[in-house]
Protein backbone atom coordinates (compact mmCIF):
# COMPACT_ATOMS: atom_id res chain seq x y z
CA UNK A 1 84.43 -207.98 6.93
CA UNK A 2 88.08 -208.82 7.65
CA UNK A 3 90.47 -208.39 4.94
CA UNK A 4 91.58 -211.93 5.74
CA UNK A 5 94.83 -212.04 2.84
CA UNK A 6 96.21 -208.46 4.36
CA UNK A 7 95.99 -210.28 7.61
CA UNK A 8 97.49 -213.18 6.97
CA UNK A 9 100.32 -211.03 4.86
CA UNK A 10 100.62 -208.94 8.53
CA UNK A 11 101.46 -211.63 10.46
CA UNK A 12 104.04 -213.14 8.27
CA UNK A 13 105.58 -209.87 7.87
CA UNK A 14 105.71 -209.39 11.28
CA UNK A 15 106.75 -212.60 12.57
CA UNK A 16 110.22 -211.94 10.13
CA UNK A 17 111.17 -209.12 12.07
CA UNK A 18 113.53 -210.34 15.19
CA UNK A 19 112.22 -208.86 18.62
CA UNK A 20 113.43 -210.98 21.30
CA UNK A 21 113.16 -209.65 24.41
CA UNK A 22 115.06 -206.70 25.37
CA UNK A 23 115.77 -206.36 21.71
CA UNK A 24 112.20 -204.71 20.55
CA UNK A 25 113.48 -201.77 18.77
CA UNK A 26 113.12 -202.76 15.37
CA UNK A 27 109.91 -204.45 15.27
CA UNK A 28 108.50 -201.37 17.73
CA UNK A 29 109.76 -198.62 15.37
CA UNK A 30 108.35 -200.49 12.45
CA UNK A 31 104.75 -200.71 14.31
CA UNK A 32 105.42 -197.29 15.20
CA UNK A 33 105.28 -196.06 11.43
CA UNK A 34 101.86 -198.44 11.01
CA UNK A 35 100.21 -196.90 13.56
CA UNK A 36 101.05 -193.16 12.70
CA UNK A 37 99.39 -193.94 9.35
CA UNK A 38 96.25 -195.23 11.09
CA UNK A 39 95.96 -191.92 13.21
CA UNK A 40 97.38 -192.66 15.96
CA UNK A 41 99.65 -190.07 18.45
CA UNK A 42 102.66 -192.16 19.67
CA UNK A 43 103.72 -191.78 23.45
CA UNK A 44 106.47 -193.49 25.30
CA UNK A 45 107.59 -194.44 28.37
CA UNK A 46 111.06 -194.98 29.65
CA UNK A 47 110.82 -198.84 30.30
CA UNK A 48 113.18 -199.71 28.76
CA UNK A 49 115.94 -197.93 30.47
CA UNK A 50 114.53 -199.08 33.54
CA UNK A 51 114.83 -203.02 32.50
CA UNK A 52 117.78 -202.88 30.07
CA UNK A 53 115.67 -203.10 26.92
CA UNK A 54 116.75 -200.57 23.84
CA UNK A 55 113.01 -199.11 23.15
CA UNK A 56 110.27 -198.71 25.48
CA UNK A 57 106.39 -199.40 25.93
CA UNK A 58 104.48 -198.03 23.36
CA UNK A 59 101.37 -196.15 24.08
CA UNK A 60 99.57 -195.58 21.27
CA UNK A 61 96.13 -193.08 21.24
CA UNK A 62 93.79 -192.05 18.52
CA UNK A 63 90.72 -189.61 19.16
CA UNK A 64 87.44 -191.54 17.96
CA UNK A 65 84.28 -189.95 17.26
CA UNK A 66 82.02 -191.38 19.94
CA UNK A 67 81.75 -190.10 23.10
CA UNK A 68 82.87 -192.07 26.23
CA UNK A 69 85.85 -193.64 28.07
CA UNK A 70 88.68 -194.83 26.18
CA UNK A 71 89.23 -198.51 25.66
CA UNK A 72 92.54 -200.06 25.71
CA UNK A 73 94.12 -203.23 23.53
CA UNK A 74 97.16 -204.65 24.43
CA UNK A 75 99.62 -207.37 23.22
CA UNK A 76 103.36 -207.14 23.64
CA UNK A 77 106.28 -207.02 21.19
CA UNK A 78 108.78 -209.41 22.19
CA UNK A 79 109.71 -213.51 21.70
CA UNK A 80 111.34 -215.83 23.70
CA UNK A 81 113.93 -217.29 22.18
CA UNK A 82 115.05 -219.02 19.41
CA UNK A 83 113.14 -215.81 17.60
CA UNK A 84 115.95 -214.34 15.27
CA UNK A 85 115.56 -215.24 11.59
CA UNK A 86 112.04 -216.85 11.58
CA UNK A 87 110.72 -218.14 8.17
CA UNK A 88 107.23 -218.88 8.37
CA UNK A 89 105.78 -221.72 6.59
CA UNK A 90 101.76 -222.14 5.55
CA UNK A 91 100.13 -225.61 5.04
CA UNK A 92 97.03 -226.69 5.39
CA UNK A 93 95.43 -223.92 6.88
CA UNK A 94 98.51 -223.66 9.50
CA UNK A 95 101.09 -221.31 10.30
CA UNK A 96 104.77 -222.56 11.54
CA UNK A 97 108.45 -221.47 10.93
CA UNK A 98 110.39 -223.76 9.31
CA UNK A 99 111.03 -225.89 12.11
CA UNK A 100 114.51 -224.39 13.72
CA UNK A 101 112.41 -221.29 15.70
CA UNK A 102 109.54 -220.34 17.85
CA UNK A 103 107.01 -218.72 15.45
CA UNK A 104 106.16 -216.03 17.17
CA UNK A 105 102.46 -216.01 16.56
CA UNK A 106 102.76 -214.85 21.07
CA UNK A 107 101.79 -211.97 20.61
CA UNK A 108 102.50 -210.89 17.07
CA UNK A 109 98.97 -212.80 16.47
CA UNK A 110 97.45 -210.25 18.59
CA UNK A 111 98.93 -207.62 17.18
CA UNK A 112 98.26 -208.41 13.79
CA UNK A 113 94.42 -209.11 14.58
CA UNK A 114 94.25 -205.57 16.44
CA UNK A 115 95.65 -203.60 13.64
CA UNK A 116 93.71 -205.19 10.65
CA UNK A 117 90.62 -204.82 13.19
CA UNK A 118 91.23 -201.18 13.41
CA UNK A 119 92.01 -200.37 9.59
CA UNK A 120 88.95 -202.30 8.90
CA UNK A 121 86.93 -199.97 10.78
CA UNK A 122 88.32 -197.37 9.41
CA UNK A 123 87.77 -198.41 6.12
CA UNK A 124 84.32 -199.00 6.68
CA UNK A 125 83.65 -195.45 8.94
CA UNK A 126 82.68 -197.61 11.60
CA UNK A 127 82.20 -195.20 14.76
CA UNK A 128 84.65 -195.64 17.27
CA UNK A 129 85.74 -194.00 20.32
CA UNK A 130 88.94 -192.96 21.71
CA UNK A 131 91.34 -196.26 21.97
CA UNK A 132 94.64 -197.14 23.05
CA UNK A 133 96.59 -199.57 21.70
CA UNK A 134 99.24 -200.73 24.55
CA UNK A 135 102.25 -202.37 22.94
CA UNK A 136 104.86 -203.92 26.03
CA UNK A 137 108.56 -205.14 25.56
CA UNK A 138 109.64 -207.27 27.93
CA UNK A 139 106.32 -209.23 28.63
CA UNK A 140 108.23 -212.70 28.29
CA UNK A 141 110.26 -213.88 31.92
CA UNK A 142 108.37 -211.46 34.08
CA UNK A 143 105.76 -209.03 32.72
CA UNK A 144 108.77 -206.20 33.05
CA UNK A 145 107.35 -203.81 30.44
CA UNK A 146 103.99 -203.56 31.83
CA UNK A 147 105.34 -203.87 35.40
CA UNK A 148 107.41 -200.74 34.61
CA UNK A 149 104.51 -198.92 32.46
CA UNK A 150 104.29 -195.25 33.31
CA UNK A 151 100.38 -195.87 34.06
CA UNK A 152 99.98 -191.60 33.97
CA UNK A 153 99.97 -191.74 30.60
CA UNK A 154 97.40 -193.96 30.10
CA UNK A 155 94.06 -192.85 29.76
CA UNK A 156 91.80 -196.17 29.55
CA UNK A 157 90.18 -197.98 32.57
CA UNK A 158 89.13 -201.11 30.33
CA UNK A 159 91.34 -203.23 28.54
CA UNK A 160 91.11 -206.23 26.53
CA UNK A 161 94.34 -208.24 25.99
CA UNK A 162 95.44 -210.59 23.07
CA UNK A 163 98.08 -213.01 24.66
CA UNK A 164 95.79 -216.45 25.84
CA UNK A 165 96.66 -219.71 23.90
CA UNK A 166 93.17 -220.40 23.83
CA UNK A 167 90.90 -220.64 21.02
CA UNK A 168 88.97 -217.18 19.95
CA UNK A 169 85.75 -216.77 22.59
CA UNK A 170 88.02 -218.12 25.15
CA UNK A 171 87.98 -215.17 28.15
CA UNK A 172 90.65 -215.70 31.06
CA UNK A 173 88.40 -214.57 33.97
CA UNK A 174 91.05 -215.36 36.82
CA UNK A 175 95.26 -215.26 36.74
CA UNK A 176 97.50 -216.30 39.16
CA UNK A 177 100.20 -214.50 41.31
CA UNK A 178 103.17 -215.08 41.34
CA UNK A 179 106.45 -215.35 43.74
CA UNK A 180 109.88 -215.13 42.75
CA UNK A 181 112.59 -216.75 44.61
CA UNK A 182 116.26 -216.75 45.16
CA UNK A 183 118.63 -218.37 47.95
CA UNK A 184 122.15 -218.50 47.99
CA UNK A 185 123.48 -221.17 50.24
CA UNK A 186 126.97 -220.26 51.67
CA UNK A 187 128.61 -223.42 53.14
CA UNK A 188 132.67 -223.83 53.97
CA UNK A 189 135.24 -225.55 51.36
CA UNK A 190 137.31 -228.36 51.59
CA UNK A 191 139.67 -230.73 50.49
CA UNK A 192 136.85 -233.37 49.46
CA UNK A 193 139.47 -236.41 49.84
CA UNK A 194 142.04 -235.25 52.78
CA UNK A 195 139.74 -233.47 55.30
CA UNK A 196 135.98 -233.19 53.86
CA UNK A 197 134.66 -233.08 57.81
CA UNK A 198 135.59 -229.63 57.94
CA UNK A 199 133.86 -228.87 54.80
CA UNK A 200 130.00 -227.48 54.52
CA UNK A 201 128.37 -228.60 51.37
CA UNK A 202 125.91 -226.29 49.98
CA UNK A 203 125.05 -228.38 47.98
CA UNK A 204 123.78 -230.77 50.59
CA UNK A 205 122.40 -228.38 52.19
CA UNK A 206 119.81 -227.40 49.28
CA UNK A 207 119.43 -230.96 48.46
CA UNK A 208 118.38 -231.46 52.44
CA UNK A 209 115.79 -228.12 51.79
CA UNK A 210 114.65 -229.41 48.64
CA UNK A 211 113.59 -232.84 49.83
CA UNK A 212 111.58 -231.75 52.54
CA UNK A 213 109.64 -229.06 50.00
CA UNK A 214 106.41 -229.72 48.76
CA UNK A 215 106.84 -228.48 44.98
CA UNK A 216 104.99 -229.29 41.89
CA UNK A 217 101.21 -229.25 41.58
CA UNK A 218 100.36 -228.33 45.49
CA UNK A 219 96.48 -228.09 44.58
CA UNK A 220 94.32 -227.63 41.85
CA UNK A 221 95.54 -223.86 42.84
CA UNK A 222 99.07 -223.44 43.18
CA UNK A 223 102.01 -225.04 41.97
CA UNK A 224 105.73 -224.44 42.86
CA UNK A 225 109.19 -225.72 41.36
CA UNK A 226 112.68 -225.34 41.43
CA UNK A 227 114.36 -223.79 38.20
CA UNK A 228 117.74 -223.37 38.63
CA UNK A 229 120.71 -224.34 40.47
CA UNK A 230 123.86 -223.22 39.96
CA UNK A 231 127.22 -223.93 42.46
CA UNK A 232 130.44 -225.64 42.84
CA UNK A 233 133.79 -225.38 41.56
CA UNK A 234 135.71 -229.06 41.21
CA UNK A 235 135.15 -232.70 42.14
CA UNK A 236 138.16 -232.40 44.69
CA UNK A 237 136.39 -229.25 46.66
CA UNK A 238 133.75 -229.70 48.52
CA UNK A 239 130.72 -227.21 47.17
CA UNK A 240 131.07 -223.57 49.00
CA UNK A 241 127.85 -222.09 47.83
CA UNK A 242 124.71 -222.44 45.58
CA UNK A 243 122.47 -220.04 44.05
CA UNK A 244 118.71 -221.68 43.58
CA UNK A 245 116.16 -219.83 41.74
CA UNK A 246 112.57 -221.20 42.51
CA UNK A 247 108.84 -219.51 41.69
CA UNK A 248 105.59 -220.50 42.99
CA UNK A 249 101.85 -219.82 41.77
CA UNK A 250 98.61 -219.50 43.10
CA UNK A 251 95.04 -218.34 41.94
CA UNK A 252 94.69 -217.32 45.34
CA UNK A 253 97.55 -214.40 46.85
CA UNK A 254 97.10 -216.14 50.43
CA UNK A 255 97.80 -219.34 48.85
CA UNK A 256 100.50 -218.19 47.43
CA UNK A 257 101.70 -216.49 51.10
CA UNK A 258 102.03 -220.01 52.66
CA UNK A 259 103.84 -221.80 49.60
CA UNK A 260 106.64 -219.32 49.76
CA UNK A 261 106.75 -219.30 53.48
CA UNK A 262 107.13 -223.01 53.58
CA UNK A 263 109.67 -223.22 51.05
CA UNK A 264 111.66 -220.41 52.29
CA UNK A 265 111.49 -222.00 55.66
CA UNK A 266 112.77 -225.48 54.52
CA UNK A 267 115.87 -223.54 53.06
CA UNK A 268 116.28 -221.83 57.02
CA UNK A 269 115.89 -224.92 58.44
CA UNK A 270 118.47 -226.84 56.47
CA UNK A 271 120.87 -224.02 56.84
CA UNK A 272 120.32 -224.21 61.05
CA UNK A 273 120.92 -228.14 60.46
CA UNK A 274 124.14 -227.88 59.16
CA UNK A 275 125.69 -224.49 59.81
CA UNK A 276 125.47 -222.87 56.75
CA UNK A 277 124.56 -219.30 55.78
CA UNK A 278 122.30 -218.15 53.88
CA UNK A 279 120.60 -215.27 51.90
CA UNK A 280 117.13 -215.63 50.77
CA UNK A 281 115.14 -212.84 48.14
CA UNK A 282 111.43 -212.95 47.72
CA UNK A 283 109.69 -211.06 45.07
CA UNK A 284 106.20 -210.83 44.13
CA UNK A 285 106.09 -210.61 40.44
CA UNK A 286 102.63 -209.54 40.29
CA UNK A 287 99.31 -210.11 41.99
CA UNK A 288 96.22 -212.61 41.56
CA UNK A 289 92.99 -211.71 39.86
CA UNK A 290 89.58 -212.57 39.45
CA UNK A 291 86.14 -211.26 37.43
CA UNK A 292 83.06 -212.24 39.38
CA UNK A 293 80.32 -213.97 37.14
CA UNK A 294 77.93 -210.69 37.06
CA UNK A 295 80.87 -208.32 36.53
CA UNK A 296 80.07 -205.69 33.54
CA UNK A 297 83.10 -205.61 31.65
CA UNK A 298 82.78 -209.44 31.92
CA UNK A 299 79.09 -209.53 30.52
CA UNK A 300 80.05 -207.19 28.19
CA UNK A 301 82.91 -209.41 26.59
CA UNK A 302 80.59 -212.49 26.40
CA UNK A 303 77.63 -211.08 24.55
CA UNK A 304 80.17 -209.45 21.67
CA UNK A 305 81.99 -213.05 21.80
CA UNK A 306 78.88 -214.68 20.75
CA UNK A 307 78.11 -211.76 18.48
CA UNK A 308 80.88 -212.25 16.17
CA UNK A 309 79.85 -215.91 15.74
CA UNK A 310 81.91 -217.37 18.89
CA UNK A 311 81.36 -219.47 21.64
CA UNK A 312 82.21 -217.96 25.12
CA UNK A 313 84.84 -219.98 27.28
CA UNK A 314 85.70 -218.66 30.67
CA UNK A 315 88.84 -220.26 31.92
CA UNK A 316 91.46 -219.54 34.67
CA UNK A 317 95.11 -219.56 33.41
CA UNK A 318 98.43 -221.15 35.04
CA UNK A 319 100.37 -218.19 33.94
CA UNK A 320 101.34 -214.44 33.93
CA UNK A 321 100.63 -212.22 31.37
CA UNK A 322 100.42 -208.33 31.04
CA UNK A 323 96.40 -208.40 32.36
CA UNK A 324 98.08 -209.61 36.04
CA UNK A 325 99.37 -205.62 35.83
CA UNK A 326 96.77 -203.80 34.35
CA UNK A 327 94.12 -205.34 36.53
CA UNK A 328 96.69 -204.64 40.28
CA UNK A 329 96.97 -200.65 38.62
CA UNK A 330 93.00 -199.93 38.22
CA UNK A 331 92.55 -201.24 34.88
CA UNK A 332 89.64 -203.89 34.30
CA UNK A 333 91.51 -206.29 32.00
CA UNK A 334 90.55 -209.45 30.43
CA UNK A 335 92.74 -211.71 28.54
CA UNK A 336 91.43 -213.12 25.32
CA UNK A 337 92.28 -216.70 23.53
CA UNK A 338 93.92 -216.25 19.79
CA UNK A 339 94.37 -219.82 19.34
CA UNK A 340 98.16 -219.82 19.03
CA UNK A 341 99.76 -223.13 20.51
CA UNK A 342 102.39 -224.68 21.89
CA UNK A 343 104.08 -221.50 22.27
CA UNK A 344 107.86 -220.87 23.17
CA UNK A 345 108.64 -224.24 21.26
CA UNK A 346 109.35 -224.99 17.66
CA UNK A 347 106.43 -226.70 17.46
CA UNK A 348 104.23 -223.56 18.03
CA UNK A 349 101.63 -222.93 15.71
CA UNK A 350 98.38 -220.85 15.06
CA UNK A 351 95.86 -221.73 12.65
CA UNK A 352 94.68 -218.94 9.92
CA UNK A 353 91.07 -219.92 11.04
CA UNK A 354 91.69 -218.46 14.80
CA UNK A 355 93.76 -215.49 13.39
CA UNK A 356 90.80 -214.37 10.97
CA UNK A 357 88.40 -214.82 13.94
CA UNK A 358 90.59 -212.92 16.40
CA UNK A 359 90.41 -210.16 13.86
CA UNK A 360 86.85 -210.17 13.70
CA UNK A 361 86.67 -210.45 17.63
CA UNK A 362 88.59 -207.20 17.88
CA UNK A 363 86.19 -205.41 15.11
CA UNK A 364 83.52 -206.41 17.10
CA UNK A 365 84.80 -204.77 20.35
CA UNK A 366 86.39 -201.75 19.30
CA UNK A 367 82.91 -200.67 16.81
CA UNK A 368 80.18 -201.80 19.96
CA UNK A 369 82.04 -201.14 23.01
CA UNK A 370 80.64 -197.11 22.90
CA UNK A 371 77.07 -198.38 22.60
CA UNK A 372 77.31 -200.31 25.59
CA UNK A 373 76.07 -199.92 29.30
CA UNK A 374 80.01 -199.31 30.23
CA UNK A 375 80.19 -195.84 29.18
């Protein structure tokens, strides 16, 4: 059914086209033409004024003939970096760059597999309904693009999602929240080898916090680390402040409650030990979620897995990703596995195999989803 060399030619075309984060514009102009060909009215947001990014979300809409709610698919537009000047490679069956950049397969897969999907069925007067296609910038180091979505403007209260590493039939049921967390550490300076008694060290300070913070893998639930630090000025001075950046994770938000408290209270407590101030900024990236077993847009998803030929993998994920969002504003969101892997290395791949059967996934979805018990 899938036009399997135009797909293949997609990706590679898109994957040349640099779109690192907060640097979409390009690559969401150029997707912008595509989909005005395919029918669909472009609106936009202003996301990316909000975030620093020079374009916005694109919300893309095109009037089907079947009656019914309108379903949303959504991948987003930018890389992590190393993503400027990609040159993809094919062997064996495999997709890569060349070796010295990501590939960007996350999410340009996605995309790929939801536009050839929807030409397809075009081509072939499948019936469809009214879908949007929700295209994000800023998806990579905090879900921004979603997380600053105007969510008036969209229409649909279902939503399937092409950004899981997984391979095709794989269905994230549950996501993780997530905390972000900054402390700056403001100690006193001092001559480190004439008088370093009157000196605070912020640095020992956070190294006092850290070691009494349970970080890592907490439970099979949550994890935690420390990502950054950043402080000092010379050998000779002893350290006047530190900036730490830490997150922490949890399938379950109350979880998640009691990791930040505790680590947040070692950083208090060291200060208290050893006089130093301190400033301490919590923010809750985005929530936790979770499909129950019965649920209908869940049901749904697995029966048209195994109908185009799949095998149905429910999984929970360690990370983000736009569905977090889209679930916490009122849209039922699943994310789905496209097989790419090792992603936001140079090692990342995606095998034409998963990309074809992503495609067909989509087709699947987008022609069956206004026959179902959901409308």
């Amino acid at each position: 059914m899938i036009n399997q060399q135009r797909l293949l030619n997609r990706l590679v075309e898109y994957v040349q086209i640099d779109s690192e984060t907060r640097n979409e514009k390009v690559y969401a102009d150029h997707m912008i033409s595509i989909l005005k060909k395919l029918g669909f009215e472009i609106v936009r947001d202003n996301a990316g004024e909000k975030i620093g990014s020079n374009t916005n979300n694109i919300i893309a809409k095109r009037k089907g003939e079947k009656a019914g709610p309108s379903l949303a698919l959504s991948a987003h537009l930018d890389t992590v970096t190393p993503g400027i000047g990609i040159e993809p490679v094919i062997e064996d069956g495999v997709i890569r760059s060349k070796g010295d950049t990501i590939l960007g397969s996350d999410d340009k897969a996605g995309i790929a597999a939801m536009v050839e999907a929807i030409e397809t069925a075009i081509e072939q007067q499948a019936p469809m309904g009214d879908l949007e296609l929700l295209l994000t910038i800023a998806e990579e180091g905090g879900l921004n693009g979603s997380r600053n979505m105007d969510y008036s403007l969209v229409d649909s209260k279902y939503a399937f999602v092409f950004d899981s590493g997984g391979a095709p039939g794989e269905i994230m049921i549950q996501g993780p929240a997530q905390d972000k967390i900054e402390i700056v550490i403001t100690g006193r300076p001092a001559h480190a080898g004439v008088c370093p008694e009157e000196g605070i060290s912020a640095i020992q300070v956070a190294a006092h916090a850290i070691d009494q913070m349970k970080l890592l893998r907490i439970d099979e639930e949550t994890t935690a680390n420390i990502g950054i630090i950043k402080g000092g000025k010379a050998t000779n001075i002893v350290c006047p402040e530190v900036t730490i950046q830490a997150e922490a994770r949890s399938l379950k938000n109350e979880k998640l409650d009691i990791q930040t408290k505790h680590m947040v209270a070692c950083f208090e407590d060291a200060c208290k030990t050893y006089n130093a101030d301190y400033r301490v900024d919590v923010e809750r990236a985005y929530d936790a979620y979770l499909f129950e077993k019965n649920d209908p847009f869940l049901e749904y998803t697995r029966k048209h897995v195994e109908a185009a030929g799949l095998t149905p993998e429910e999984a929970a994920s360690g990370g983000g990703s736009d569905t977090n969002v889209y679930n916490a504003n009122g849209i039922k969101a699943l994310n789905l596995g496209i097989g790419m892997s090792k992603c936001h290395t140079l090692e990342e791949f995606i095998k034409v195999e998963h990309l074809n059967q992503s495609a067909e996934l989509v087709y699947q979805m987008i022609t069956e989803f206004w026959k179902s018990e959901l409308n």
